[in-house]
N, C-alpha and C. Protein backbone atom coordinates (compact mmCIF):
# COMPACT_ATOMS: atom_id res chain seq x y z
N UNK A 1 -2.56 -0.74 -11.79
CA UNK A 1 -1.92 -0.29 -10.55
C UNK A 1 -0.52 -0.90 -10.40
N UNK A 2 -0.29 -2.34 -10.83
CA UNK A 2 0.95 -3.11 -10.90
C UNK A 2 2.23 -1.56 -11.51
N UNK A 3 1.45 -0.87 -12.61
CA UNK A 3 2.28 -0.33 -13.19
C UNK A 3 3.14 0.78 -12.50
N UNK A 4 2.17 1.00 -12.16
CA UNK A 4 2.63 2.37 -11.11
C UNK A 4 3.58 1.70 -9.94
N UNK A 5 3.39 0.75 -9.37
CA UNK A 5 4.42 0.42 -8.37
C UNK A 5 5.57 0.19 -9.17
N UNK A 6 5.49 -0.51 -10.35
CA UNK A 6 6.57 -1.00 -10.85
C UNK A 6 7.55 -0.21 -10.93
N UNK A 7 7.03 1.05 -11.17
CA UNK A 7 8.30 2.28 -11.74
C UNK A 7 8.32 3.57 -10.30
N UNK A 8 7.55 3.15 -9.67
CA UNK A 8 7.06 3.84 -8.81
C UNK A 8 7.60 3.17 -7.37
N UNK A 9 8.25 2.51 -6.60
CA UNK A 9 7.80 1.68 -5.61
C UNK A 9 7.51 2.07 -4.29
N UNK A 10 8.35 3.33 -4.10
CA UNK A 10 8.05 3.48 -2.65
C UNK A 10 7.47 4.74 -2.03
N UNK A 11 5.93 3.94 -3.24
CA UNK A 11 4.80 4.86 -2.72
C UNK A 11 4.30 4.65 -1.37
N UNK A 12 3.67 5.72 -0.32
CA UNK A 12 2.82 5.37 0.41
C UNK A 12 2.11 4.90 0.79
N UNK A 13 1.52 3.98 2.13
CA UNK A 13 0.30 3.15 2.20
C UNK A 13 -1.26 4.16 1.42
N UNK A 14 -0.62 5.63 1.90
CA UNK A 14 -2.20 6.30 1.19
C UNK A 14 -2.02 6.74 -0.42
N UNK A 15 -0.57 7.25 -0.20
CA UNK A 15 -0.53 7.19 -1.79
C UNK A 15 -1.11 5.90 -2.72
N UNK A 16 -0.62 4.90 -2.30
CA UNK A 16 -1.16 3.83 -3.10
C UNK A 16 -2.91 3.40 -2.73
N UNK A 17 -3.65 3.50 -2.41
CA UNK A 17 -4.88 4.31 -2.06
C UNK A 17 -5.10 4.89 -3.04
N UNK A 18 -4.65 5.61 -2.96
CA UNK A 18 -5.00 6.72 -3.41
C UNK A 18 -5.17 6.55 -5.14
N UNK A 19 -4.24 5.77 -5.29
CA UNK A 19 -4.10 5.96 -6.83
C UNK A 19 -5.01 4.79 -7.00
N UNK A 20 -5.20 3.56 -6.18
CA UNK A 20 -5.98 2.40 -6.28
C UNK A 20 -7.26 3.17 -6.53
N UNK A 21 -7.81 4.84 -6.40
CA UNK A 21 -9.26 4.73 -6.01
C UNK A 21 -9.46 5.39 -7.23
N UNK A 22 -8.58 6.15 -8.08
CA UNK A 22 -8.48 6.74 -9.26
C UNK A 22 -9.76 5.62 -10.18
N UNK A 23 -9.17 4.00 -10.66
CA UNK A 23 -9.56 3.60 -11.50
C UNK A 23 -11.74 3.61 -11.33
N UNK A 24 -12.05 3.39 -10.11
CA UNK A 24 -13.29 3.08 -10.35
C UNK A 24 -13.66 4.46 -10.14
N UNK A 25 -13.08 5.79 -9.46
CA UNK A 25 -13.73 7.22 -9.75
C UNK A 25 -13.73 7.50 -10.78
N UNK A 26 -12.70 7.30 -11.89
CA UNK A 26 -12.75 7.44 -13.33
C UNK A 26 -13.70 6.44 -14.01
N UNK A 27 -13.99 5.74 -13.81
CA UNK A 27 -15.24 4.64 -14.36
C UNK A 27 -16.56 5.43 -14.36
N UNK A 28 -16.70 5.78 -12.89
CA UNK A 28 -17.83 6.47 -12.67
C UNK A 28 -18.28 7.25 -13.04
N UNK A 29 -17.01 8.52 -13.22
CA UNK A 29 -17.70 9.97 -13.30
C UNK A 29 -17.52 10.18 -15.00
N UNK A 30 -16.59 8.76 -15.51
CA UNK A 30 -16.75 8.88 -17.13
C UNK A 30 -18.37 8.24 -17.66
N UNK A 31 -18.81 7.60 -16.67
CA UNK A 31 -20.32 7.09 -17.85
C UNK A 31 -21.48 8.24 -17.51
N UNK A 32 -20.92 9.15 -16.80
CA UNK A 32 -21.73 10.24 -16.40
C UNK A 32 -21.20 11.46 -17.62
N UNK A 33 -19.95 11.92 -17.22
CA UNK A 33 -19.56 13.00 -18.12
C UNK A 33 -18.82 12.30 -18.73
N UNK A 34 -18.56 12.31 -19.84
CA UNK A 34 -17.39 11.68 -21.08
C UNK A 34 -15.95 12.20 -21.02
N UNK A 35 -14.90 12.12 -20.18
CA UNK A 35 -13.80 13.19 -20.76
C UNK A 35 -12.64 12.30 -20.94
N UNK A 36 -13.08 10.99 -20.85
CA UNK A 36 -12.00 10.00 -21.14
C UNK A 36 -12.51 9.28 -22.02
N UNK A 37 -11.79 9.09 -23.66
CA UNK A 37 -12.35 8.34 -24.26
C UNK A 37 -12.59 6.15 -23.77
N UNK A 38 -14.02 6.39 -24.49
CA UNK A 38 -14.20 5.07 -24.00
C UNK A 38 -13.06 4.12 -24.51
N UNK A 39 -12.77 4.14 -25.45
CA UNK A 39 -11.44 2.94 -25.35
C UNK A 39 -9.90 3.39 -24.45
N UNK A 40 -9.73 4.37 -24.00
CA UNK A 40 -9.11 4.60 -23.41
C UNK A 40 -9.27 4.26 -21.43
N UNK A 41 -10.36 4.27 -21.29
CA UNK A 41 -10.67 3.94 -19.80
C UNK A 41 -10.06 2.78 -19.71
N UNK A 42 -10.04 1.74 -20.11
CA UNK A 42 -9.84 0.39 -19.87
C UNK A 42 -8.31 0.16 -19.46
N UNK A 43 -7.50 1.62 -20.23
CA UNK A 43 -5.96 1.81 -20.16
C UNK A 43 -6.02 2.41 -19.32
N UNK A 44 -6.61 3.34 -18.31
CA UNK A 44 -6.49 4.66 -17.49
C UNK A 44 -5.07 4.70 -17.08
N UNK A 45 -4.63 3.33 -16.22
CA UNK A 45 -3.52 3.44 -15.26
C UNK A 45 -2.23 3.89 -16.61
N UNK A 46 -2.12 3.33 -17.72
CA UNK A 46 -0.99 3.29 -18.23
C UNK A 46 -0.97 4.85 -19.27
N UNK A 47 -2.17 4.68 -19.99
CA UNK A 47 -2.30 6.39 -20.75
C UNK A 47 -2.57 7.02 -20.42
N UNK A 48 -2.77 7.42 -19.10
CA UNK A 48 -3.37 8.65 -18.23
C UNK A 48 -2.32 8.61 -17.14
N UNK A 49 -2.68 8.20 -16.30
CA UNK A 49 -1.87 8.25 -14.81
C UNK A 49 -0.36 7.75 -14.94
N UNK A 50 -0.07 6.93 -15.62
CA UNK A 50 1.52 6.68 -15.89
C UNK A 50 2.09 7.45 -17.06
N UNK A 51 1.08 7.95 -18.12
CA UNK A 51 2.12 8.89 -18.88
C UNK A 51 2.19 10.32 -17.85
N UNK A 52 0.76 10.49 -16.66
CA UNK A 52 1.22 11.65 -16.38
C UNK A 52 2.59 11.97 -15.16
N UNK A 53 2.78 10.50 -14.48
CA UNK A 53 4.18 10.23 -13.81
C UNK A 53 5.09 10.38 -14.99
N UNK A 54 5.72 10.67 -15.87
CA UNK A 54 6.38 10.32 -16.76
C UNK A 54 7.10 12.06 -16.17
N UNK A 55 6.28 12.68 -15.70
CA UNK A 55 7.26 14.32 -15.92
C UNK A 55 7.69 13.86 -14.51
N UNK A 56 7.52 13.40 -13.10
CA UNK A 56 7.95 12.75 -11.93
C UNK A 56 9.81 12.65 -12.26
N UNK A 57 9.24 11.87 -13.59
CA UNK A 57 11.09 11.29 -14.16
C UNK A 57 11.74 12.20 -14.59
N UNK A 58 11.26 13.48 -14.39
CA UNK A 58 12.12 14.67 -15.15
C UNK A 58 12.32 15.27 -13.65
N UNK A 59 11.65 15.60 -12.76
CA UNK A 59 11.21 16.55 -12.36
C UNK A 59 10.43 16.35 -10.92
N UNK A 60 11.35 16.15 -9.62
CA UNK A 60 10.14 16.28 -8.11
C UNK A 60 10.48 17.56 -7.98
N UNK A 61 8.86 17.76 -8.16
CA UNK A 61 8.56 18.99 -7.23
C UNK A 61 8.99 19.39 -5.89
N UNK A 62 9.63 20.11 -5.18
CA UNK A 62 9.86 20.76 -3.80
C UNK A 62 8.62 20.61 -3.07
N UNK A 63 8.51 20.43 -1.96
CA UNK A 63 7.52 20.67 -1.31
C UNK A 63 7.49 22.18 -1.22
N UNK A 64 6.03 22.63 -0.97
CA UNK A 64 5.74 24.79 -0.93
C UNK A 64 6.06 25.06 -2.69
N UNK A 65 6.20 24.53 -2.97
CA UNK A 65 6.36 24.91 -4.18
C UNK A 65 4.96 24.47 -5.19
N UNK A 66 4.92 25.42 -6.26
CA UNK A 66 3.53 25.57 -7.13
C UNK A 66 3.31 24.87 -8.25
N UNK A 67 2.38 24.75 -8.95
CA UNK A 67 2.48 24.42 -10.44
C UNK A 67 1.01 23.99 -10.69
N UNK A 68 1.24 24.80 -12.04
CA UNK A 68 -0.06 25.19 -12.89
C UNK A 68 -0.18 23.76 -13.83
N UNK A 69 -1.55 24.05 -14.04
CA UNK A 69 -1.98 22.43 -14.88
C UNK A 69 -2.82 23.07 -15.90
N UNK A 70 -2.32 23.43 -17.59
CA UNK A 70 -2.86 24.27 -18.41
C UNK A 70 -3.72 23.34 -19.13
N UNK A 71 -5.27 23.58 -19.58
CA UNK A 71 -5.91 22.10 -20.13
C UNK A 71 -5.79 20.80 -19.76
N UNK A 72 -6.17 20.96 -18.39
CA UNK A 72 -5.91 19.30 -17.42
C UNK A 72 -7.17 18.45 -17.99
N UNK A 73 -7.78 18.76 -18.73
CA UNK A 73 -9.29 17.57 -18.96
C UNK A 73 -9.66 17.24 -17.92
N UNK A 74 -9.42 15.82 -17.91
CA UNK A 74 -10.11 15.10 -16.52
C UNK A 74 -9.04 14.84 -15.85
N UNK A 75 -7.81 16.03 -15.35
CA UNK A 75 -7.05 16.12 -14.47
C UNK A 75 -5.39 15.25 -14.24
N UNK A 76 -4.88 15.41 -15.87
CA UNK A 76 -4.31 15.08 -16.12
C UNK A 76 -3.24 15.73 -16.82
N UNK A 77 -2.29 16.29 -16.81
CA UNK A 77 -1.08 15.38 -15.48
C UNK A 77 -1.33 15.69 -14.10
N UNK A 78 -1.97 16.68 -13.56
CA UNK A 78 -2.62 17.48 -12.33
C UNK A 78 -2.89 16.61 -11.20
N UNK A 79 -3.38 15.76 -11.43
CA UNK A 79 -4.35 14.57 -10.78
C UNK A 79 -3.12 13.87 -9.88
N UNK A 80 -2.30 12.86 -10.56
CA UNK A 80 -1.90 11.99 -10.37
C UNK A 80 -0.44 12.69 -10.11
N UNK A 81 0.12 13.92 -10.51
CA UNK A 81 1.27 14.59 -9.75
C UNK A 81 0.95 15.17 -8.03
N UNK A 82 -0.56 15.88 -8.56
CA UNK A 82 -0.63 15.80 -6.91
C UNK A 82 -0.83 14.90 -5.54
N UNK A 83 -0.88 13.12 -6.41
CA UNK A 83 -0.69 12.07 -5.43
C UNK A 83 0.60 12.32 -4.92
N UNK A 84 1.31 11.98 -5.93
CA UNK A 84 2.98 11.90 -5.49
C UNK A 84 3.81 12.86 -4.93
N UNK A 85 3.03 14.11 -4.80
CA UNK A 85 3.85 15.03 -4.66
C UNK A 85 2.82 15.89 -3.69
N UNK A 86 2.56 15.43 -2.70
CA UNK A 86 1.14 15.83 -1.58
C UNK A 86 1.39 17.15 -0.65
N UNK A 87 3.30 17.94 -0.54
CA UNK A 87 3.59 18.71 -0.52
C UNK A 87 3.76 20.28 -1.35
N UNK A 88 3.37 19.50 -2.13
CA UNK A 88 3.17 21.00 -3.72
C UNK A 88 1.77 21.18 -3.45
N UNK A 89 1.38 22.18 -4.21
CA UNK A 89 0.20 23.06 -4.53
C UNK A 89 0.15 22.93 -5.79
N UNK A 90 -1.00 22.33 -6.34
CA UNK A 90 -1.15 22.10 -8.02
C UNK A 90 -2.71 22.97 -8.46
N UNK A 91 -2.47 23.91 -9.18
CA UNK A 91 -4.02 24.19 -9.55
C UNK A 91 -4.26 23.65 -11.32
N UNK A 92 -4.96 23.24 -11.38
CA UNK A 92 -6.07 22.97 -12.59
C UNK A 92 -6.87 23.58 -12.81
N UNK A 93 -6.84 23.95 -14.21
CA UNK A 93 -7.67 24.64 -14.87
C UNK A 93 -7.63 24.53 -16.27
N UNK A 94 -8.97 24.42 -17.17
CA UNK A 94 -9.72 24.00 -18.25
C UNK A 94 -11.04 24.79 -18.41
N UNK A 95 -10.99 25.38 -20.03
CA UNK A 95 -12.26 25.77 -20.36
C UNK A 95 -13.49 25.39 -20.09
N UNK A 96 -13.42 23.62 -19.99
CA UNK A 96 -14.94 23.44 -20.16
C UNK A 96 -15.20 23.19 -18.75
N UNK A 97 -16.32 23.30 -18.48
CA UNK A 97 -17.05 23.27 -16.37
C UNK A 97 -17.30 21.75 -16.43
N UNK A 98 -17.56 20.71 -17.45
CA UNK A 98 -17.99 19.76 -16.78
C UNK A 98 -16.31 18.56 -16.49
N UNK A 99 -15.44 19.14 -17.28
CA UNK A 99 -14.45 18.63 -16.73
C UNK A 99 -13.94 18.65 -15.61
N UNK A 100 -14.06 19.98 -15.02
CA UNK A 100 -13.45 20.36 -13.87
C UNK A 100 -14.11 20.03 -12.69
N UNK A 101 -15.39 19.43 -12.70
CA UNK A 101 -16.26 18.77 -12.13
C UNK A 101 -15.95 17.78 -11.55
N UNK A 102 -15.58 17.37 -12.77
CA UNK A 102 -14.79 15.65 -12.72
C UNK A 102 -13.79 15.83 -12.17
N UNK A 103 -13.01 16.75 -12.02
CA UNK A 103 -11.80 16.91 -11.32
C UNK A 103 -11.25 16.92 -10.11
N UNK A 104 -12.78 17.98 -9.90
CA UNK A 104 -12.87 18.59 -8.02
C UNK A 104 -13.72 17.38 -7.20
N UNK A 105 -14.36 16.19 -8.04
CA UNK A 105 -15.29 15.69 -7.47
C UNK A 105 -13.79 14.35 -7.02
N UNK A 106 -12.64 13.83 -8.25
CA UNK A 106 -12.44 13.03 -8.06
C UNK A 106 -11.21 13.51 -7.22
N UNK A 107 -10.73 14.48 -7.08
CA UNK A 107 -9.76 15.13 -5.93
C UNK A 107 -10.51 15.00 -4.37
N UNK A 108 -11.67 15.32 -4.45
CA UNK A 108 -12.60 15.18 -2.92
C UNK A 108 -12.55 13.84 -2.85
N UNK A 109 -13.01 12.73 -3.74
CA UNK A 109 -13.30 11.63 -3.55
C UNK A 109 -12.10 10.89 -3.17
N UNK A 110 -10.74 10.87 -3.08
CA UNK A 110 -9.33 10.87 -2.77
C UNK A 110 -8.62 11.26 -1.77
N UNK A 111 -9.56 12.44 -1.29
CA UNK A 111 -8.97 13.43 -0.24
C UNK A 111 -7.47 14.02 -0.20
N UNK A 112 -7.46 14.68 -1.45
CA UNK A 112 -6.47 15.72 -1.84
C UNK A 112 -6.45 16.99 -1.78
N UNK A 113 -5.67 17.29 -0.68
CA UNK A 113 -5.70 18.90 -0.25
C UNK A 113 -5.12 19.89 -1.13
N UNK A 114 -4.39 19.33 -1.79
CA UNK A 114 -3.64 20.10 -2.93
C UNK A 114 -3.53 20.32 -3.81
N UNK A 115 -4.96 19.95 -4.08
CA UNK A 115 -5.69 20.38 -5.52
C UNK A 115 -6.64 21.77 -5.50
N UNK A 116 -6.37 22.84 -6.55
CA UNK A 116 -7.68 23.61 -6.53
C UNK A 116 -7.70 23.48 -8.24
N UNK A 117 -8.72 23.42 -8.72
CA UNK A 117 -9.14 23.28 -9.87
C UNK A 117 -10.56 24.17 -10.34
N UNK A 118 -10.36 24.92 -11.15
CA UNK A 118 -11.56 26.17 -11.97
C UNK A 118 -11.51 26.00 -13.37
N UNK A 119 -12.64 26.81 -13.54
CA UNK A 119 -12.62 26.76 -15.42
C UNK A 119 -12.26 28.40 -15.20
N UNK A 120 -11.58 27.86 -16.66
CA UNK A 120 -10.16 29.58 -16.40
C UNK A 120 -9.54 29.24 -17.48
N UNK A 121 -9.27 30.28 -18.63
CA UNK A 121 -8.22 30.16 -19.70
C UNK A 121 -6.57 30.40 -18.86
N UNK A 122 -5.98 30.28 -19.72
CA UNK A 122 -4.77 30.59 -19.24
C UNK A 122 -4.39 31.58 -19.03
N UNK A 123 -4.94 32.72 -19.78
CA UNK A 123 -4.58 34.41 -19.78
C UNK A 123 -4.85 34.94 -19.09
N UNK A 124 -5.82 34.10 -18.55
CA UNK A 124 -6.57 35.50 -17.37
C UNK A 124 -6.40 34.29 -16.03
N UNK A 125 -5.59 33.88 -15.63
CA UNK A 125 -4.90 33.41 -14.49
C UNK A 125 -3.65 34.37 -14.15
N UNK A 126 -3.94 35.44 -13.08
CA UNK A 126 -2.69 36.60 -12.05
C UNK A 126 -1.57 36.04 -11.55
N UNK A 127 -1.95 34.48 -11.01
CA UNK A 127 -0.82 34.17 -9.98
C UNK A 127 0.40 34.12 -11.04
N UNK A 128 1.46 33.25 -10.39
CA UNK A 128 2.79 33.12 -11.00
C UNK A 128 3.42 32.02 -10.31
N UNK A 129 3.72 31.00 -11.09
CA UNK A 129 4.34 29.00 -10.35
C UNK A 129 5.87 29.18 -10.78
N UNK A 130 6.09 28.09 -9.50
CA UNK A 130 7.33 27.44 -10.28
C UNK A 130 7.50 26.84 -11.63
N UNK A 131 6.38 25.92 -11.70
CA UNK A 131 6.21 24.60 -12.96
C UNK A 131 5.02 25.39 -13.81
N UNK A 132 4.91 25.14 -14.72
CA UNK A 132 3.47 24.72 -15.15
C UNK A 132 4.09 23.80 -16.28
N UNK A 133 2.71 22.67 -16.08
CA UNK A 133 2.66 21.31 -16.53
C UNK A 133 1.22 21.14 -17.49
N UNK A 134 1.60 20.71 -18.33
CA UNK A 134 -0.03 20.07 -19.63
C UNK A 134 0.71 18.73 -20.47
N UNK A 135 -0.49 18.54 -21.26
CA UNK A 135 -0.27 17.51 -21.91
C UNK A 135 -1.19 17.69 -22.96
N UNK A 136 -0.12 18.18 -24.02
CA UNK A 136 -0.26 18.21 -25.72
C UNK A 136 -1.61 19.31 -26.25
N UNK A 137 -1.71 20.00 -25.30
CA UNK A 137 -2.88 21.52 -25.47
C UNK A 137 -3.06 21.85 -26.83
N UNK A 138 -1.69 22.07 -26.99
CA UNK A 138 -1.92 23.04 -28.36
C UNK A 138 -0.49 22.57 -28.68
N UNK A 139 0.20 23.56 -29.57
CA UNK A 139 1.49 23.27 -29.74
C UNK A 139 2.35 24.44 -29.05
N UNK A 140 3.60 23.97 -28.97
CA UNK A 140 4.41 24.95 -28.20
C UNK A 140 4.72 26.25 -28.54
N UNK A 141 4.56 26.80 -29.57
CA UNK A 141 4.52 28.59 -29.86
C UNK A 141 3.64 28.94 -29.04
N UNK A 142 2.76 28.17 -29.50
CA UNK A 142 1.08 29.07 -28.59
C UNK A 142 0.87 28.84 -27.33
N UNK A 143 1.28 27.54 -26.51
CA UNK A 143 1.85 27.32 -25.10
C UNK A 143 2.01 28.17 -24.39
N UNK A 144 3.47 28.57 -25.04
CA UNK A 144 4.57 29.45 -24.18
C UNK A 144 3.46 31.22 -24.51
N UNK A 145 2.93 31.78 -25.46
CA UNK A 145 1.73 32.22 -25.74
C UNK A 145 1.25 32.76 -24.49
N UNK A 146 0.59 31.16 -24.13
CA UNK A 146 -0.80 31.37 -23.47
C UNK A 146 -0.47 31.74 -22.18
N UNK A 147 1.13 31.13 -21.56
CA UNK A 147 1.50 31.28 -20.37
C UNK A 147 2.37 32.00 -19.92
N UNK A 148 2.54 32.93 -20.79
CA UNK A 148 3.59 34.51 -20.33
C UNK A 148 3.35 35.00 -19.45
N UNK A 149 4.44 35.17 -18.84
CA UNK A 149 4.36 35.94 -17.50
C UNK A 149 3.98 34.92 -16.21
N UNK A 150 3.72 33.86 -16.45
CA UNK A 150 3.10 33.25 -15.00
C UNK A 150 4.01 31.91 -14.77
N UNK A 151 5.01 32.27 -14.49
CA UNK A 151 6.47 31.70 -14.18
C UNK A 151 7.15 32.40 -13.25
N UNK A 152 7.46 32.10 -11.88
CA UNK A 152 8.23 32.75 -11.28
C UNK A 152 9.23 33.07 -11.57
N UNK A 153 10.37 34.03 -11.46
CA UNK A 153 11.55 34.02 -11.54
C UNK A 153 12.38 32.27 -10.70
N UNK A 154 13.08 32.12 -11.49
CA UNK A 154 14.49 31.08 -10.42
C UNK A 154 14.29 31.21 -8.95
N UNK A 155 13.56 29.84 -8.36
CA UNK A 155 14.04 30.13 -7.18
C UNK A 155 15.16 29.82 -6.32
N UNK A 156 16.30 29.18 -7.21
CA UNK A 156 17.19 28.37 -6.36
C UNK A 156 17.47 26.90 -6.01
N UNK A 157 16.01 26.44 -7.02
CA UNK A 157 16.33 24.75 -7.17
C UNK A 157 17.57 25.22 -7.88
N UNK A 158 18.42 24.14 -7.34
CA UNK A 158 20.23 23.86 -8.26
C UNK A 158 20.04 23.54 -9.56
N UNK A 159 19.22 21.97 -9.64
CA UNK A 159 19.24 21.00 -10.48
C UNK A 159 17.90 21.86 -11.72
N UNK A 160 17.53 22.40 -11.44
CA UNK A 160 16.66 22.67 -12.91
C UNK A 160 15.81 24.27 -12.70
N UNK A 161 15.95 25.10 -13.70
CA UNK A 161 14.90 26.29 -13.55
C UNK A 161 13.62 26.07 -13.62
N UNK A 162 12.85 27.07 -13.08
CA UNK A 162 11.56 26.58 -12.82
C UNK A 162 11.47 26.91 -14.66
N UNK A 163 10.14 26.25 -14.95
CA UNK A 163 9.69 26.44 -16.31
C UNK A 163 8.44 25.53 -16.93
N UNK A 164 8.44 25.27 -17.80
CA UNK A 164 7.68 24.41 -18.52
C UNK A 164 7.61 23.17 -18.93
N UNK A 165 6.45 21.48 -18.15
CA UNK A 165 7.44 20.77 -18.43
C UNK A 165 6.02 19.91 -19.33
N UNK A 166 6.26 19.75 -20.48
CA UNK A 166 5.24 19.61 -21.21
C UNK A 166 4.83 17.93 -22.09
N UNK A 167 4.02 17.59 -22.22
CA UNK A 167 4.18 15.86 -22.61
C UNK A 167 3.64 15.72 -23.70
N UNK A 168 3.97 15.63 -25.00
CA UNK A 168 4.27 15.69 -26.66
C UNK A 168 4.73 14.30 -26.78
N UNK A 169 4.13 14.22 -28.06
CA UNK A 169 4.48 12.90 -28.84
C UNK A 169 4.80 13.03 -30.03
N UNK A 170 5.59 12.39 -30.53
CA UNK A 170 6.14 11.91 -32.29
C UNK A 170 7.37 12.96 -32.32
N UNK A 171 7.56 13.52 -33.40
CA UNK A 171 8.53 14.92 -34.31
C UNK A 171 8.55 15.96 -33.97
N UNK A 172 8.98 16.86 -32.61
CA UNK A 172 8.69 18.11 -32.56
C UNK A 172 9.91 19.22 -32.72
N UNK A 173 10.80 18.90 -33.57
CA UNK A 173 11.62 19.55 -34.38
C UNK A 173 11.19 21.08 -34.82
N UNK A 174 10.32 20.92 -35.92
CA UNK A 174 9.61 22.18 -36.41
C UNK A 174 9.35 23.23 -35.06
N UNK A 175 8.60 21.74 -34.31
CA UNK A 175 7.51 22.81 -33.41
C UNK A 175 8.81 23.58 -32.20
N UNK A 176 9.42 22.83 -32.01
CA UNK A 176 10.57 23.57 -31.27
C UNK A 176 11.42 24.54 -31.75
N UNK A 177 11.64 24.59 -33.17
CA UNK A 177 12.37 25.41 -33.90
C UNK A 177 13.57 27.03 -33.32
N UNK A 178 11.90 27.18 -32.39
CA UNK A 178 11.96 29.00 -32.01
C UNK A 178 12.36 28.51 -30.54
N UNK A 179 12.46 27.08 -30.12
CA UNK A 179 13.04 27.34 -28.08
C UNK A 179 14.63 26.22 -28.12
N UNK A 180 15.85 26.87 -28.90
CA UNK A 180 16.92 26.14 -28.81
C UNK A 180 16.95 25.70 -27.24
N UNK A 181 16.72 26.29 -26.40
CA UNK A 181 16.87 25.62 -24.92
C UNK A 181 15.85 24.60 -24.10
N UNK A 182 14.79 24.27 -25.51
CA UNK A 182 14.11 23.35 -24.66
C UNK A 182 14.80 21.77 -24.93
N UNK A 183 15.01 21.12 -23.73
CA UNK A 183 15.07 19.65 -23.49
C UNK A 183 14.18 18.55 -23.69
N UNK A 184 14.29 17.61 -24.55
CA UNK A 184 13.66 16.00 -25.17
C UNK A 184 13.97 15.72 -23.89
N UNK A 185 12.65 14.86 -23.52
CA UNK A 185 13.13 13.48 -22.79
C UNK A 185 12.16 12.48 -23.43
N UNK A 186 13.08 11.30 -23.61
CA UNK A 186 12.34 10.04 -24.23
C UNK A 186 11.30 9.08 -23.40
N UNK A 187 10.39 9.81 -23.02
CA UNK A 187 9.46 8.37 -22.07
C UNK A 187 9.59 7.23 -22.02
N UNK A 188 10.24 6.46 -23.18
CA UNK A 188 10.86 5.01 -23.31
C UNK A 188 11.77 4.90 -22.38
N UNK A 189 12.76 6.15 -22.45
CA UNK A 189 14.11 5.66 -21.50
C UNK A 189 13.67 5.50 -19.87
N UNK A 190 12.60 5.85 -19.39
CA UNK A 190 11.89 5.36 -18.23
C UNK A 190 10.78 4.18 -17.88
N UNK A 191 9.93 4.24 -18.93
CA UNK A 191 9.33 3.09 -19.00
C UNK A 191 8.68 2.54 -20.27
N UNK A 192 8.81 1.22 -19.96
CA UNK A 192 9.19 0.10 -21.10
C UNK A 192 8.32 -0.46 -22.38
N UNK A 193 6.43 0.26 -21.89
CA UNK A 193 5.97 0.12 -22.29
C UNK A 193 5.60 0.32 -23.93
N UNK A 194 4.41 0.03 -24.91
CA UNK A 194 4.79 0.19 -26.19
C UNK A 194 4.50 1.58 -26.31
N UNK A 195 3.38 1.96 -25.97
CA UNK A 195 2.46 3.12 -25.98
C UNK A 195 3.58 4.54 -25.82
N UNK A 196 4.57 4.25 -24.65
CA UNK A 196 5.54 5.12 -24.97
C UNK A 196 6.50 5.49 -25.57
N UNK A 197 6.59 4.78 -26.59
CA UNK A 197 7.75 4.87 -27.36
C UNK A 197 8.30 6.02 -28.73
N UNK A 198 7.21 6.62 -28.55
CA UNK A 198 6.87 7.98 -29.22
C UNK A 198 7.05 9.32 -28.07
N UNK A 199 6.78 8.97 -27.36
CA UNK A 199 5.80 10.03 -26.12
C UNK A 199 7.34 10.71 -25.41
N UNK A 200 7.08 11.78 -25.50
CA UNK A 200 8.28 12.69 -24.78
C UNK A 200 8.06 14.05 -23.68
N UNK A 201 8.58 13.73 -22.99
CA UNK A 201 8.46 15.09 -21.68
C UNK A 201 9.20 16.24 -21.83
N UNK A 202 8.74 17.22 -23.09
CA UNK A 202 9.71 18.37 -23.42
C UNK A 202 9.74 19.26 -22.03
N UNK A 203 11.28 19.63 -21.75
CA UNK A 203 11.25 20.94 -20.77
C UNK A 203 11.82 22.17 -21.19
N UNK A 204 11.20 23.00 -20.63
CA UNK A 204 11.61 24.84 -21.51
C UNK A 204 11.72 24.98 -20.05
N UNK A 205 13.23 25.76 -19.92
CA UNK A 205 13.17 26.66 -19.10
C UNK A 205 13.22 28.31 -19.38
N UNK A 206 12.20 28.81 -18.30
CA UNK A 206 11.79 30.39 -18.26
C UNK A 206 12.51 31.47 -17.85
């Protein structure tokens, strides 16, 4: 939790709550359903919830404004953007039902209104967001693929088009090849840790 203030500070008395209640709901609903690996729980705050602030550093959401969460697992980046950002509308959605379980149970258990979360591929989701946000699904040909068409047009943010803001790690040269307009950001250049020093917040705009 230190971490999150650190880079984070002037969270809310409930925001910070809020994120304080993350670690033992994720304890819980992982020795029940598995969707966080066991050596990874012990990290939650820093490989989960602080890489998923990491797009925060690219990117506040507007309040009224939308964004899709493509393969959130156990609600990640989804989860912990809709702390910080309690004016957006975030939906989640993932193939498998017992994730999303974990999702809707640890969004209730938080009392987050601005979560809706279903099991739902990406293709057969009608609506249309400002954002949509994942973390490392697939690779980016098949991404941008899965999520055609469900991008609003521009609404008039100045500073950035709505689009795609995606969280990749290592070399993605190749994999970018075919989107000259997508943007690197280095997760290092925000926070200091080791774990990020690979880890990058690609953005495509739509």
């Amino acid at each position: 939790m230190q971490q999150i203030l650190k880079y984070f500070p002037n969270l809310t008395e409930n925001q910070i709550k809020q994120f304080q209640a993350l670690g033992d709901l994720y304890q819980d609903w992982n020795s029940k359903i598995n969707v966080i690996s066991r050596k990874d729980i012990d990290e939650l705050y820093e490989k989960h919830i602080l890489h998923s602030l990491a797009i925060a550093k690219i990117q506040e959401f507007k309040a009224g404004s939308t964004v899709m969460d493509v393969g959130t697992g156990g609600g990640f980046p989804g989860i912990p953007l809709a702390i910080l950002f309690p004016e957006t509308q975030f939906y989640l959605i993932d193939v498998i039902a017992k994730k999303i379980k974990v999702v809707n149970a640890v969004a209730e258990g938080i009392g987050l209104k601005n979560v809706k979360a279903e099991q739902k591929r990406a293709n057969t989701v009608n609506e249309k967001f400002d954002f949509i946000v994942s973390r490392a699904v697939t690779n980016m040909p098949d991404f941008v693929e899965w999520v055609k068409g469900k991008i609003k047009k521009h609404n008039g943010h100045p500073e950035r088009h709505n689009g795609i803001l995606y969280l990749k790690g290592g070399d993605l040269t190749e994999e970018l090849q075919d989107f000259p307009e997508a943007i690197q950001y280095d997760i290092a250049d925000f926070f200091t840790e080791e774990f990020f020093e690979t880890k990058k917040v690609v953005y495509l705009p739509i």
